[in-house]
N, C-alpha and C. Protein backbone atom coordinates (compact mmCIF):
# COMPACT_ATOMS: atom_id res chain seq x y z
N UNK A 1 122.92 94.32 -10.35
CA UNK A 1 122.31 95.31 -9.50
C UNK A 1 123.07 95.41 -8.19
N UNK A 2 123.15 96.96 -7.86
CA UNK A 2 123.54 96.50 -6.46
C UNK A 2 123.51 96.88 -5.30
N UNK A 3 123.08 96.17 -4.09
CA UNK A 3 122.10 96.19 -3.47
C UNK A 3 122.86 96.11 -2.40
N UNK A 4 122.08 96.05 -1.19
CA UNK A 4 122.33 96.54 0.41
C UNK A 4 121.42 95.41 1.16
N UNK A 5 121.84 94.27 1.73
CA UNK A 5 121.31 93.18 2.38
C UNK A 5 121.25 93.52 4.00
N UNK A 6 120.61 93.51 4.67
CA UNK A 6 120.32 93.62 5.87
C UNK A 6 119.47 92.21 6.46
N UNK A 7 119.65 91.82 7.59
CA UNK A 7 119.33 90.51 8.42
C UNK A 7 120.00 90.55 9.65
N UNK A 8 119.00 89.43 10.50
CA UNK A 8 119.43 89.53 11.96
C UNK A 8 119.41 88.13 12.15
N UNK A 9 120.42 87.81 12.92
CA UNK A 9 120.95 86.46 13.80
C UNK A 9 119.93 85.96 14.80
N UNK A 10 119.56 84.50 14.40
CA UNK A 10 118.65 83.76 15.30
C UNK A 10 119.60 83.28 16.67
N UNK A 11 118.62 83.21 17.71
CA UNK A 11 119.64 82.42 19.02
C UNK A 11 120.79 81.16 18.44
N UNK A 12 119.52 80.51 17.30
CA UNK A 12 120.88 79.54 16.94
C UNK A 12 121.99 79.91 16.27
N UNK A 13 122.29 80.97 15.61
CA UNK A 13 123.19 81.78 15.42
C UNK A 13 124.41 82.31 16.81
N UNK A 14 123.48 82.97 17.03
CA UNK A 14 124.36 83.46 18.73
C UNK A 14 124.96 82.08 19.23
N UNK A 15 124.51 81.04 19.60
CA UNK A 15 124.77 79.66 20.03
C UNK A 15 126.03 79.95 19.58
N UNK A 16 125.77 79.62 17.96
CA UNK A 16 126.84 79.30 17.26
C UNK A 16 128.25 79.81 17.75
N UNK A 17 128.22 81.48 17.26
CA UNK A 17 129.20 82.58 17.73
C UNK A 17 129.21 81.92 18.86
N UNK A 18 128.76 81.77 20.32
CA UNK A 18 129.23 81.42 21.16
C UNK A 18 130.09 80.32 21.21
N UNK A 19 129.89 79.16 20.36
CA UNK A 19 131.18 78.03 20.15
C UNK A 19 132.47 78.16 19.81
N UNK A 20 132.28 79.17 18.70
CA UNK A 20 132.98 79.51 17.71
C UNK A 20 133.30 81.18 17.39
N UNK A 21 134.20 81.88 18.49
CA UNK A 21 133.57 83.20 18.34
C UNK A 21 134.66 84.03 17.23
N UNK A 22 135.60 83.02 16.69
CA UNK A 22 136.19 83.76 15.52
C UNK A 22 135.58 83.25 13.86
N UNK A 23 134.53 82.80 13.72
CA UNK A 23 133.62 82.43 12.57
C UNK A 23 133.69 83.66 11.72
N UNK A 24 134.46 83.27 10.43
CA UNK A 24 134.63 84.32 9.26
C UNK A 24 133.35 84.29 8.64
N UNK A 25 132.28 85.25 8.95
CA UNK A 25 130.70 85.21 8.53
C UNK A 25 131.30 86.00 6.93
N UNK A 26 131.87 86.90 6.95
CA UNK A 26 132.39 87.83 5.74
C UNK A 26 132.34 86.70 4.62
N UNK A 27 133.48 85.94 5.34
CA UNK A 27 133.76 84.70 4.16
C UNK A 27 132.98 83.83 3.43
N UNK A 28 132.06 83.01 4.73
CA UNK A 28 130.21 82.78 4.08
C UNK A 28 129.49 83.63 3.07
N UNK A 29 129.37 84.90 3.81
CA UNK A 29 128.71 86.01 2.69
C UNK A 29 128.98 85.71 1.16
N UNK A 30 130.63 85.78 0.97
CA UNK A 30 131.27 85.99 0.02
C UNK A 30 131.32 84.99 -0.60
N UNK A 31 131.47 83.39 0.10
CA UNK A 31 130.92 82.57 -0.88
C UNK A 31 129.56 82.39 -1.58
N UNK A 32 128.81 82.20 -0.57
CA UNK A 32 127.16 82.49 -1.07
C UNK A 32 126.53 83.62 -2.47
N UNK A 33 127.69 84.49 -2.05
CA UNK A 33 127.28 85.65 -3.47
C UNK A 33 127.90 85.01 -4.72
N UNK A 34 128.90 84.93 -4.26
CA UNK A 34 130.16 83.74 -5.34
C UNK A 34 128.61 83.03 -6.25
N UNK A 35 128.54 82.42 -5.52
CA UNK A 35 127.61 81.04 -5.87
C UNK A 35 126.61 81.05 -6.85
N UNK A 36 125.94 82.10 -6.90
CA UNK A 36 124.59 83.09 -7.62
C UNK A 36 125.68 83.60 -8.93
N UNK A 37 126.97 83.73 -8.83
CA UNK A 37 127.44 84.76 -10.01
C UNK A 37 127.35 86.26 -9.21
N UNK A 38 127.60 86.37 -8.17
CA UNK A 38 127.81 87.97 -7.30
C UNK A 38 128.83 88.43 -7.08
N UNK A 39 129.40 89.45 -6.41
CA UNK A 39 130.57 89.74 -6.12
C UNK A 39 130.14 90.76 -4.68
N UNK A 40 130.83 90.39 -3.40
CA UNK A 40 130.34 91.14 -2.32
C UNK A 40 131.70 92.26 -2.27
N UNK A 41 131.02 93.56 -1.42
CA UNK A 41 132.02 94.88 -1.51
C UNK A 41 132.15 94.96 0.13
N UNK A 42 130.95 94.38 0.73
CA UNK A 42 131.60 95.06 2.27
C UNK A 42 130.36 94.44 3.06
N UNK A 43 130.81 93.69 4.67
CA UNK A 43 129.66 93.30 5.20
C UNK A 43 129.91 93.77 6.64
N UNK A 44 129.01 94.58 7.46
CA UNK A 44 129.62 95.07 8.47
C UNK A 44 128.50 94.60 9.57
N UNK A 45 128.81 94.25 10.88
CA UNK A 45 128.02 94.34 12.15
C UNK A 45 127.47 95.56 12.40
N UNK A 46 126.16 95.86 13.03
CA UNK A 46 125.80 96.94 13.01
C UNK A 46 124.91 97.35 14.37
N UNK A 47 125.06 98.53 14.90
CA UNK A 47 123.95 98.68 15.74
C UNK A 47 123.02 99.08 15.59
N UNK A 48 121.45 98.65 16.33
CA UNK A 48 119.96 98.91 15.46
C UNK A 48 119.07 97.89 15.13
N UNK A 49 118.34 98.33 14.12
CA UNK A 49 117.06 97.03 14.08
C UNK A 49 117.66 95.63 13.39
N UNK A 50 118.97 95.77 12.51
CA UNK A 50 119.48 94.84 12.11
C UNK A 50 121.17 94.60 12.57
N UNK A 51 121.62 93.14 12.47
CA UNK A 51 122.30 92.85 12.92
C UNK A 51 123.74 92.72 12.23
N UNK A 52 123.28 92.71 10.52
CA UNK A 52 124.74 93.11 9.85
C UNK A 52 123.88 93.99 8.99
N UNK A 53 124.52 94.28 7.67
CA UNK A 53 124.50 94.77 6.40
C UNK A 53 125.49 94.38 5.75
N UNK A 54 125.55 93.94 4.44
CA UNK A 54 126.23 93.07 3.30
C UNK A 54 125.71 93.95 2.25
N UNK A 55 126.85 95.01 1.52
CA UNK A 55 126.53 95.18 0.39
C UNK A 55 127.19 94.50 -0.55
N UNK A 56 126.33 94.09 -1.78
CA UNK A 56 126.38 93.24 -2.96
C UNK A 56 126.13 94.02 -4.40
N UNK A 57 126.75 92.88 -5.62
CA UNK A 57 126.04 93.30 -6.57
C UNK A 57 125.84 91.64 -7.18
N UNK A 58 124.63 91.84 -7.59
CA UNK A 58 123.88 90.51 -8.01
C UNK A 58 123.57 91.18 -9.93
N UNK A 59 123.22 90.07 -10.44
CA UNK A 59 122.87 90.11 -11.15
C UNK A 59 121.34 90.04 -11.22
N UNK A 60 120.40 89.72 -10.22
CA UNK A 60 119.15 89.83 -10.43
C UNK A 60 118.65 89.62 -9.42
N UNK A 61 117.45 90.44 -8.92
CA UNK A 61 116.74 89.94 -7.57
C UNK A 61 115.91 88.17 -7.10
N UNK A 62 116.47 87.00 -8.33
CA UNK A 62 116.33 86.03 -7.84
C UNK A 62 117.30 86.04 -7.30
N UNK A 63 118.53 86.21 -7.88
CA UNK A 63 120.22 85.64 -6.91
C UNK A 63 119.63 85.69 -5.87
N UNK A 64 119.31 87.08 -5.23
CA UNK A 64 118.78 87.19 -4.02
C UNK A 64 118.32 86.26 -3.17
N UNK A 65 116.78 86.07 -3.77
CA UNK A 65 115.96 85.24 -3.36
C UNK A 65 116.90 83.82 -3.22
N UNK A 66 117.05 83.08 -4.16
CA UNK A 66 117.76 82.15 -3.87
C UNK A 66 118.99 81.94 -2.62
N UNK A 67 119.81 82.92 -1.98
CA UNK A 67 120.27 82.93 -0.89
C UNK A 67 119.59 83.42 0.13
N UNK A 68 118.50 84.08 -0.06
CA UNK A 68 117.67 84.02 0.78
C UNK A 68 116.68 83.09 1.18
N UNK A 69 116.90 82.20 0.73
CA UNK A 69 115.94 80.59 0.79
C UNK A 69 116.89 79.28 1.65
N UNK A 70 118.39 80.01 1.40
CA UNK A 70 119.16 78.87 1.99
C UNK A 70 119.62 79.28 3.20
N UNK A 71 119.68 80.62 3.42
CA UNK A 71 120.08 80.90 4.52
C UNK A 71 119.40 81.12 5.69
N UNK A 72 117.79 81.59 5.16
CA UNK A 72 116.96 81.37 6.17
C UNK A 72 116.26 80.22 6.75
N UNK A 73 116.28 79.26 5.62
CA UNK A 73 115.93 77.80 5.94
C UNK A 73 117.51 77.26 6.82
N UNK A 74 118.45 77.88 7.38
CA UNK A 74 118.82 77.34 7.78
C UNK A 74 119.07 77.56 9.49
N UNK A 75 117.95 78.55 9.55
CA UNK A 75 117.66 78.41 11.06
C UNK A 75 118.68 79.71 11.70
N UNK A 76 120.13 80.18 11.11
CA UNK A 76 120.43 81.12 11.62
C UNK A 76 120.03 82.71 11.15
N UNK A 77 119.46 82.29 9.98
CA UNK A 77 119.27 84.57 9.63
C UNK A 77 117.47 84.12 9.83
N UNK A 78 117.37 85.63 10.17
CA UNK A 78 116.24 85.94 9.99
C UNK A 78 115.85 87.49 9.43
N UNK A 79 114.94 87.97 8.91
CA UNK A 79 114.73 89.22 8.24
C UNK A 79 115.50 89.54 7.50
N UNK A 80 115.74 88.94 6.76
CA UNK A 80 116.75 89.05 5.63
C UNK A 80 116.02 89.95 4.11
N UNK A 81 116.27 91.46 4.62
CA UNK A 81 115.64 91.77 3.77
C UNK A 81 116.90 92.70 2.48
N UNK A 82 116.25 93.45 1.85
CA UNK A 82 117.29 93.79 0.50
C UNK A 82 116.53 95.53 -0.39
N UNK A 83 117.91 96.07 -0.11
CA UNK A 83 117.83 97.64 -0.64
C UNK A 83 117.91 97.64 -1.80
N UNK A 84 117.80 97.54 -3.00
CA UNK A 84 118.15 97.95 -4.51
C UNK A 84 118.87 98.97 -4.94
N UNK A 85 119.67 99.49 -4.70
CA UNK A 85 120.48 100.89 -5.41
C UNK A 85 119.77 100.94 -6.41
N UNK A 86 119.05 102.38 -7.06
CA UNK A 86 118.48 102.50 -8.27
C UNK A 86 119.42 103.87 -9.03
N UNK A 87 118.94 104.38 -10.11
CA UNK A 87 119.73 105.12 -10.61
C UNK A 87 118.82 106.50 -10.76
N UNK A 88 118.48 107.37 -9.69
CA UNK A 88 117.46 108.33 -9.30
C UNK A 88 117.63 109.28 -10.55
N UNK A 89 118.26 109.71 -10.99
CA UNK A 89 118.35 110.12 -12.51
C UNK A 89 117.56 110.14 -13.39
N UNK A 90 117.29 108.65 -13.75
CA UNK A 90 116.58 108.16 -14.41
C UNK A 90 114.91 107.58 -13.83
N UNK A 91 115.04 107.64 -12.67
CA UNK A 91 113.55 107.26 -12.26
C UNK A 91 113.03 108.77 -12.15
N UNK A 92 114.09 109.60 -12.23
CA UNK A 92 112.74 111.61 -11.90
C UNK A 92 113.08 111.70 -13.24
N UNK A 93 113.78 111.09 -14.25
CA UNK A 93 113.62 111.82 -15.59
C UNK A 93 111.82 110.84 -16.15
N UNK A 94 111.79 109.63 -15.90
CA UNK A 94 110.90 108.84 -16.10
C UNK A 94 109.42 109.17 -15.36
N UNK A 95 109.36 110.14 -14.05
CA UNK A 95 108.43 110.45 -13.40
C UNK A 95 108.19 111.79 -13.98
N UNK A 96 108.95 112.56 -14.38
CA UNK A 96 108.71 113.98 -15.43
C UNK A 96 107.71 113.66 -16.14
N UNK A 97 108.09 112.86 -16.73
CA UNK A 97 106.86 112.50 -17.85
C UNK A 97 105.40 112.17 -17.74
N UNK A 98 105.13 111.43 -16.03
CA UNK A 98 103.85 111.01 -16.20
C UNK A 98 102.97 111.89 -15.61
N UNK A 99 101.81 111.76 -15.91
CA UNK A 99 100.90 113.22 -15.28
C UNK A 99 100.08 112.23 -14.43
N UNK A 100 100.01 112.93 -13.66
CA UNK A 100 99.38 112.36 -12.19
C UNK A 100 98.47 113.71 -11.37
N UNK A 101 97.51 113.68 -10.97
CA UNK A 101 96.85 114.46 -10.59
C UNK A 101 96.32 113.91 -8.87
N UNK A 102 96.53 114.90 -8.27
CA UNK A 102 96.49 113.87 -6.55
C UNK A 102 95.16 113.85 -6.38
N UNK A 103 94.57 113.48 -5.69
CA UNK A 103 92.86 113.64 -5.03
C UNK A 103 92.18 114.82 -4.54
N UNK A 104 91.54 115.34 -5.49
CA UNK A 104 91.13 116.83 -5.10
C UNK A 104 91.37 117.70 -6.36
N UNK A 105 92.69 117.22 -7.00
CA UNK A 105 92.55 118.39 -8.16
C UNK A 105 92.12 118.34 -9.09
């Protein structure tokens, strides 16, 4: 699957960058996806409610979860949340089909 990771840097993060302000985070990313069986395409700093975006393709929304368990337990990400690319095609050919009637009709 593949998906669009968004998360933001705790102070102990910033700390960090502040020690260390050439820290290849890309490279982390890229192992961590490694690790699950992933392959990462692009992780960029960003301005706004979040602090990077990492797009991925996982093989399943545990991979996910599972780097999302190590990385937030480790005190630097926080809101580490996750977009799904779906295949809209197929979800309005699949919504064609169902009959739904709103409230009132």
């Amino acid at each position: 699957m593949k998906a669009y990771v968004m998360g933001n840097y705790t102070d102990k993060a910033f700390q960090g960058f502040m020690k260390d302000p050439t820290s290849d985070r890309k490279a982390v990313v890229e192992q961590l996806t490694k690790a699950v069986g992933g392959t990462i395409h692009s992780m960029d700093i960003v301005r706004g409610s979040y602090d990077f975006v990492v797009v991925i393709d996982l093989g399943a929304f545990e991979d996910f979860a599972a780097i999302k368990l190590v990385v937030e337990s480790s005190g630097a990400v926080k809101n580490l949340t996750i977009l799904e690319a779906i295949d809209f095609t197929k979800a309005t050919t699949k919504a064609s089909k169902i009959g739904y009637k709103a409230p009132g009709q």
